[in-house]
C-alpha atoms as a PDB file:
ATOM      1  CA  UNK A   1       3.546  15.255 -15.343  1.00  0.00           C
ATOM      2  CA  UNK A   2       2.522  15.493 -18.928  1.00  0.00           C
ATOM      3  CA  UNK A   3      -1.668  14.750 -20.366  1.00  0.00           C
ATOM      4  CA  UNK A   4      -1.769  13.768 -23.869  1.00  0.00           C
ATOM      5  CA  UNK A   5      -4.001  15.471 -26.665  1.00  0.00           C
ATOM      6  CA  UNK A   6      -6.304  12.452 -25.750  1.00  0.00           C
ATOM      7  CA  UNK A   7      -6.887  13.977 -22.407  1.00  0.00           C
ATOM      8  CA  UNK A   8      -7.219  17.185 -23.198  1.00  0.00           C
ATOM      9  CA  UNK A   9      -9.756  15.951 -26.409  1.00  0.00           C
ATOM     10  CA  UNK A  10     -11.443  13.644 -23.998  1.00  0.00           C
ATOM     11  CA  UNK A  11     -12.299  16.571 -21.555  1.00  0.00           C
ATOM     12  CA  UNK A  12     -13.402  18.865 -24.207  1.00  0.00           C
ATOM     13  CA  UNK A  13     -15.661  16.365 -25.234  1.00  0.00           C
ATOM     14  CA  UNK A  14     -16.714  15.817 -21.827  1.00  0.00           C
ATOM     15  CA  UNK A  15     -17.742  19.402 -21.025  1.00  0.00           C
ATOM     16  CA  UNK A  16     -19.355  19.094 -24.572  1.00  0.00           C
ATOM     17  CA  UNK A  17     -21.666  16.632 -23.255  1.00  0.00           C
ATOM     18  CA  UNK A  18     -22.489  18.034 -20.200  1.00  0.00           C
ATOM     19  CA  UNK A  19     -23.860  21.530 -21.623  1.00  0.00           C
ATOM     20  CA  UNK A  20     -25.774  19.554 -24.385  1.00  0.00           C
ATOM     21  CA  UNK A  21     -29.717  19.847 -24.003  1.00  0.00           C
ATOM     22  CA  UNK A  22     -29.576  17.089 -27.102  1.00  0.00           C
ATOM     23  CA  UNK A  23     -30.551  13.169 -26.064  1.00  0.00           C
ATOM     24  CA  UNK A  24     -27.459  12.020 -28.229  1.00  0.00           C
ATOM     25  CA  UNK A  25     -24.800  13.977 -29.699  1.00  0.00           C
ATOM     26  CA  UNK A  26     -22.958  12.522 -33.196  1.00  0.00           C
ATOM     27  CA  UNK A  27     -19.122  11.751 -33.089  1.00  0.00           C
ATOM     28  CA  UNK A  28     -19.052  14.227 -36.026  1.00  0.00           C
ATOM     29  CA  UNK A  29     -20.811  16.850 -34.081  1.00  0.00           C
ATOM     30  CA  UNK A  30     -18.640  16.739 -31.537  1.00  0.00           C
ATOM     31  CA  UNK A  31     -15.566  16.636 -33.808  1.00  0.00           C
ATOM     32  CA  UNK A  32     -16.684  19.178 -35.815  1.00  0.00           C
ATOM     33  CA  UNK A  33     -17.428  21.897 -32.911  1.00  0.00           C
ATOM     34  CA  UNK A  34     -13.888  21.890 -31.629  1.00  0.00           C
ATOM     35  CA  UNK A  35     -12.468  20.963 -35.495  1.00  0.00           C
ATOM     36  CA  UNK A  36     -10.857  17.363 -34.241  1.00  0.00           C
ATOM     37  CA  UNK A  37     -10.629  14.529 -36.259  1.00  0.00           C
ATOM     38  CA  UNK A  38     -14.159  12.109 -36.162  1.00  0.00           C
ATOM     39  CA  UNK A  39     -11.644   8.833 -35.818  1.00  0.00           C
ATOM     40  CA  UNK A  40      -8.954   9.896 -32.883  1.00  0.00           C
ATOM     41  CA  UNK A  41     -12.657  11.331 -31.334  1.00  0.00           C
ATOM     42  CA  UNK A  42     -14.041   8.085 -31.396  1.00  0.00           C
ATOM     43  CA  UNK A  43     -11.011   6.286 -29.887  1.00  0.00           C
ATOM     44  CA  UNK A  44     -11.414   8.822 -27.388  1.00  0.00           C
ATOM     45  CA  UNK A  45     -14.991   8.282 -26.815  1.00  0.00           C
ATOM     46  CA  UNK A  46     -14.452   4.464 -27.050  1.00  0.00           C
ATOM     47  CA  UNK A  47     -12.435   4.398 -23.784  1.00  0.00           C
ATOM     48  CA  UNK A  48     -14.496   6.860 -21.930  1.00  0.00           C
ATOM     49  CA  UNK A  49     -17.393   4.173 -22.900  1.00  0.00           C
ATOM     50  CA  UNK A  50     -15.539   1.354 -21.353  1.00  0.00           C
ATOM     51  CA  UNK A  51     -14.568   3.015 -17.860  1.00  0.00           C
ATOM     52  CA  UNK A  52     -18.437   3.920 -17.661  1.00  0.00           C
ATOM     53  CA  UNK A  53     -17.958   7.420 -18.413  1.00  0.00           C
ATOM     54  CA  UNK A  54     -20.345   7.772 -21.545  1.00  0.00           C
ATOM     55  CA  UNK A  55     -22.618   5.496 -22.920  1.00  0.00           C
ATOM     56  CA  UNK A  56     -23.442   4.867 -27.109  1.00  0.00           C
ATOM     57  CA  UNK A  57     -26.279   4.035 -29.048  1.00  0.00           C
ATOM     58  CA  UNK A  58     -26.527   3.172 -32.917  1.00  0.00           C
ATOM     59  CA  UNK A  59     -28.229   4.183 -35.386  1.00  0.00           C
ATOM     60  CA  UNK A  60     -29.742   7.823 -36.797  1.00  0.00           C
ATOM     61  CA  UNK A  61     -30.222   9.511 -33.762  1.00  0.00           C
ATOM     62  CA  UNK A  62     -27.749   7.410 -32.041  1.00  0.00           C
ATOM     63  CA  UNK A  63     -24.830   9.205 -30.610  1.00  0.00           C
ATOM     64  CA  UNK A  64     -23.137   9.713 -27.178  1.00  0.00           C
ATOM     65  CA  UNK A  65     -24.209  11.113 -23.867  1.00  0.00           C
ATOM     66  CA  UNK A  66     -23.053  11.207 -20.421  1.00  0.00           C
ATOM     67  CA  UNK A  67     -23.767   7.648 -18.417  1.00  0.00           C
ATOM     68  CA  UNK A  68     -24.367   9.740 -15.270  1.00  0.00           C
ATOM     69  CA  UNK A  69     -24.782  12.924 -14.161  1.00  0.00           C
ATOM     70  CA  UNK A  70     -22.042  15.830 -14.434  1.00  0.00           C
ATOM     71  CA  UNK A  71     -21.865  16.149 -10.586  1.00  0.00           C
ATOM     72  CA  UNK A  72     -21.214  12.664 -10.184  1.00  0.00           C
ATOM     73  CA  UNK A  73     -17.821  12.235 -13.133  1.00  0.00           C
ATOM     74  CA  UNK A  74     -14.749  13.622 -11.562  1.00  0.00           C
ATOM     75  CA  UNK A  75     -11.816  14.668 -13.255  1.00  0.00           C
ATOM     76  CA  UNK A  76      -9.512  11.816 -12.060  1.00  0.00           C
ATOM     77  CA  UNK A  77     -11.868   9.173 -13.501  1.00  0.00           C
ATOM     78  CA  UNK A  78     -11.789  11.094 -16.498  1.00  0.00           C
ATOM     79  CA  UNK A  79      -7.820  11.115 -16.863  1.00  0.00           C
ATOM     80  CA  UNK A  80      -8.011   7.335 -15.465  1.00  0.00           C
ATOM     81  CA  UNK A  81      -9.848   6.060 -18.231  1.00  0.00           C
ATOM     82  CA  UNK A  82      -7.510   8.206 -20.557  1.00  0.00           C
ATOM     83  CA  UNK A  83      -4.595   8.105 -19.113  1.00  0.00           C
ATOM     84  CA  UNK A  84      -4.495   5.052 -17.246  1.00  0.00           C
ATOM     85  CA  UNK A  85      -3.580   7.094 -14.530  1.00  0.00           C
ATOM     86  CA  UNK A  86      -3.177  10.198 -12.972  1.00  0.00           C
ATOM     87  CA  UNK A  87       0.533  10.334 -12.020  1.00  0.00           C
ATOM     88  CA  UNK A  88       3.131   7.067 -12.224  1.00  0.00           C
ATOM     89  CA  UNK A  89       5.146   6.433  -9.218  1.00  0.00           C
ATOM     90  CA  UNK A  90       8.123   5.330 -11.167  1.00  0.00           C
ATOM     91  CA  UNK A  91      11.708   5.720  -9.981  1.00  0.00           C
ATOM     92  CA  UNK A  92      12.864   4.309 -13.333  1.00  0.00           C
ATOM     93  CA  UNK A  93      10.183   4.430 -16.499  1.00  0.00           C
ATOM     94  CA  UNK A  94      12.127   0.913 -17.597  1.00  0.00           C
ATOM     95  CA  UNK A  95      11.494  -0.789 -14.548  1.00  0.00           C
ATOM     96  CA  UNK A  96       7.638  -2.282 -13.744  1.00  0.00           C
ATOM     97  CA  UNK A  97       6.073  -1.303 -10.459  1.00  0.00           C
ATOM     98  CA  UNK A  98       5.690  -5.238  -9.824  1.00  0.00           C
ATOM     99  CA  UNK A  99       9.940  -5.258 -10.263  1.00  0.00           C
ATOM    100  CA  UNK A 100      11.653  -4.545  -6.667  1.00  0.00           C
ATOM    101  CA  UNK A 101      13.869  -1.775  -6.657  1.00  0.00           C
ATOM    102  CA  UNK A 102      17.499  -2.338  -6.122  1.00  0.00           C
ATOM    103  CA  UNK A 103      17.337   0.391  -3.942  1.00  0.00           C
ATOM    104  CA  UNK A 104      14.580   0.585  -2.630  1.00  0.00           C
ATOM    105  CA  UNK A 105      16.052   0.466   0.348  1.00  0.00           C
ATOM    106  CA  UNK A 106      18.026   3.408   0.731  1.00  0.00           C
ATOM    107  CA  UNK A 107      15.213   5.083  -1.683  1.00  0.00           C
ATOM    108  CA  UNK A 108      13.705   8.700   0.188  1.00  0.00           C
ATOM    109  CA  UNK A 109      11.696  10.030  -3.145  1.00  0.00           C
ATOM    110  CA  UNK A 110       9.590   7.150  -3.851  1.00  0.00           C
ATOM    111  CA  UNK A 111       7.622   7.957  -0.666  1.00  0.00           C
ATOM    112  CA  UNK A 112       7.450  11.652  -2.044  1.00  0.00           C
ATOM    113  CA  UNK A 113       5.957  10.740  -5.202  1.00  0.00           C
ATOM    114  CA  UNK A 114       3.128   8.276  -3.707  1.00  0.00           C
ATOM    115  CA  UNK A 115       2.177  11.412  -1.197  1.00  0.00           C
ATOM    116  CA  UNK A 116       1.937  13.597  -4.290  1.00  0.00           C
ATOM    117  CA  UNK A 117       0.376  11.028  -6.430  1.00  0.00           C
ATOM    118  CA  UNK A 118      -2.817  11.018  -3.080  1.00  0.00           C
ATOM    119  CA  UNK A 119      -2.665  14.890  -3.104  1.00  0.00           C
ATOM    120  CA  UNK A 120      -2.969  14.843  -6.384  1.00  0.00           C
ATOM    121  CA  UNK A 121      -5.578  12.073  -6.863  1.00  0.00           C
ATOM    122  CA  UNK A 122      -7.549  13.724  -4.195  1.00  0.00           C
ATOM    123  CA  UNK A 123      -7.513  17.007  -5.801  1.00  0.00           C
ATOM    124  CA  UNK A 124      -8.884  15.604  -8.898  1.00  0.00           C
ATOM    125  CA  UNK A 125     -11.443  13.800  -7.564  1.00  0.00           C
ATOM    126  CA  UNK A 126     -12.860  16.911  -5.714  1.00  0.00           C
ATOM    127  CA  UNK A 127     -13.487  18.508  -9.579  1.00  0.00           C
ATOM    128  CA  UNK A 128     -16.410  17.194 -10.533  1.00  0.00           C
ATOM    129  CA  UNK A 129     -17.444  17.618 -14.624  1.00  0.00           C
ATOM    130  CA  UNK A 130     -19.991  19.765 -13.261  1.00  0.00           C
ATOM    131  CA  UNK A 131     -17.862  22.400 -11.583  1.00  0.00           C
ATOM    132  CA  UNK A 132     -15.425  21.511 -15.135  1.00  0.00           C
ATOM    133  CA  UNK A 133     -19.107  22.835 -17.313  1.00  0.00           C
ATOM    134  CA  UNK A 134     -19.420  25.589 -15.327  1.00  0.00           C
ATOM    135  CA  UNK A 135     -16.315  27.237 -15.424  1.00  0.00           C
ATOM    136  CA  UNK A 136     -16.101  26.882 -19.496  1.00  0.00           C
ATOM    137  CA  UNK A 137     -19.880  28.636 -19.772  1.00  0.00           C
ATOM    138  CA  UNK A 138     -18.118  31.539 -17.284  1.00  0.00           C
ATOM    139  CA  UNK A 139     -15.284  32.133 -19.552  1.00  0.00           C
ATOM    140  CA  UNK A 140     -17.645  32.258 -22.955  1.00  0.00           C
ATOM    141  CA  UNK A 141     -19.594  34.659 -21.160  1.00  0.00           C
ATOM    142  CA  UNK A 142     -16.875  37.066 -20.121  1.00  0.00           C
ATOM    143  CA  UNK A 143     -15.577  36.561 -23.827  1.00  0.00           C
ATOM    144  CA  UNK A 144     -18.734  37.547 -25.220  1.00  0.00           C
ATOM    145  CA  UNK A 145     -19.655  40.333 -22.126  1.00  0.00           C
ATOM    146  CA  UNK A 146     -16.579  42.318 -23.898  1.00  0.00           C
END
């Protein structure tokens, strides 16, 4: 199981949000805080907008800002809306999930992966953006306590 840079963009940007006091934040202020490119941020932003992550608004103080509370975005939608998912149940990558198996019959690791797929759905949807916020202002203050 491999995120992309989207993911790992998309999160940053996320936790960006969530410890902003600001009504709006820019695309370039975002960008610019973490040095990413404006354009692969706004992709990035674009798709967190459509799963209901983050919501827009034009114009001079126009921007982006969370659509709900940090307690209440979890880490799996996050990599959902991403991603697409959080971990494919794929025996083979060239055959679609809608295909049946040749052997799906005699097949013992495709239950395997949908149990880890749950475990692992479940354990991302008990981190919460919030607890995601939190832990990043902990490590800048243990950077800056030494």
């Amino acid at each position: 199981m491999r995120y992309t840079t989207k993911t790992e963009y998309g999160l940053i940007c996320m936790i960006h949000m969530a410890h902003s006091d600001a009504p709006w934040l820019s695309i370039r202020e975002i960008a610019s805080r973490e040095n990413y490119s404006p354009a692969y941020i706004e992709k990035i932003l674009q798709h967190l907008r459509q799963a209901g992550l983050v919501e827009s608004s034009q114009g001079n103080q126009g921007g982006y800002r969370l659509a709900r509370p940090a307690s209440e975005i979890n880490l799996r939608q996050i990599i959902d809306a991403l991603e697409g998912s959080t971990f494919d149940v794929f025996c083979n990558p060239t055959v679609r999930e809608e295909i049946v198996c040749t052997h799906i019959c005699l097949c013992g690791a495709k239950p395997v992966w949908k149990k880890t797929k749950a475990l692992l759905d479940g354990f991302y949807d008990s981190i919460t953006l919030e607890t995601l916020a939190k832990s990043q202002a902990e490590v800048q203050q243990n950077l800056v306590s030494k």
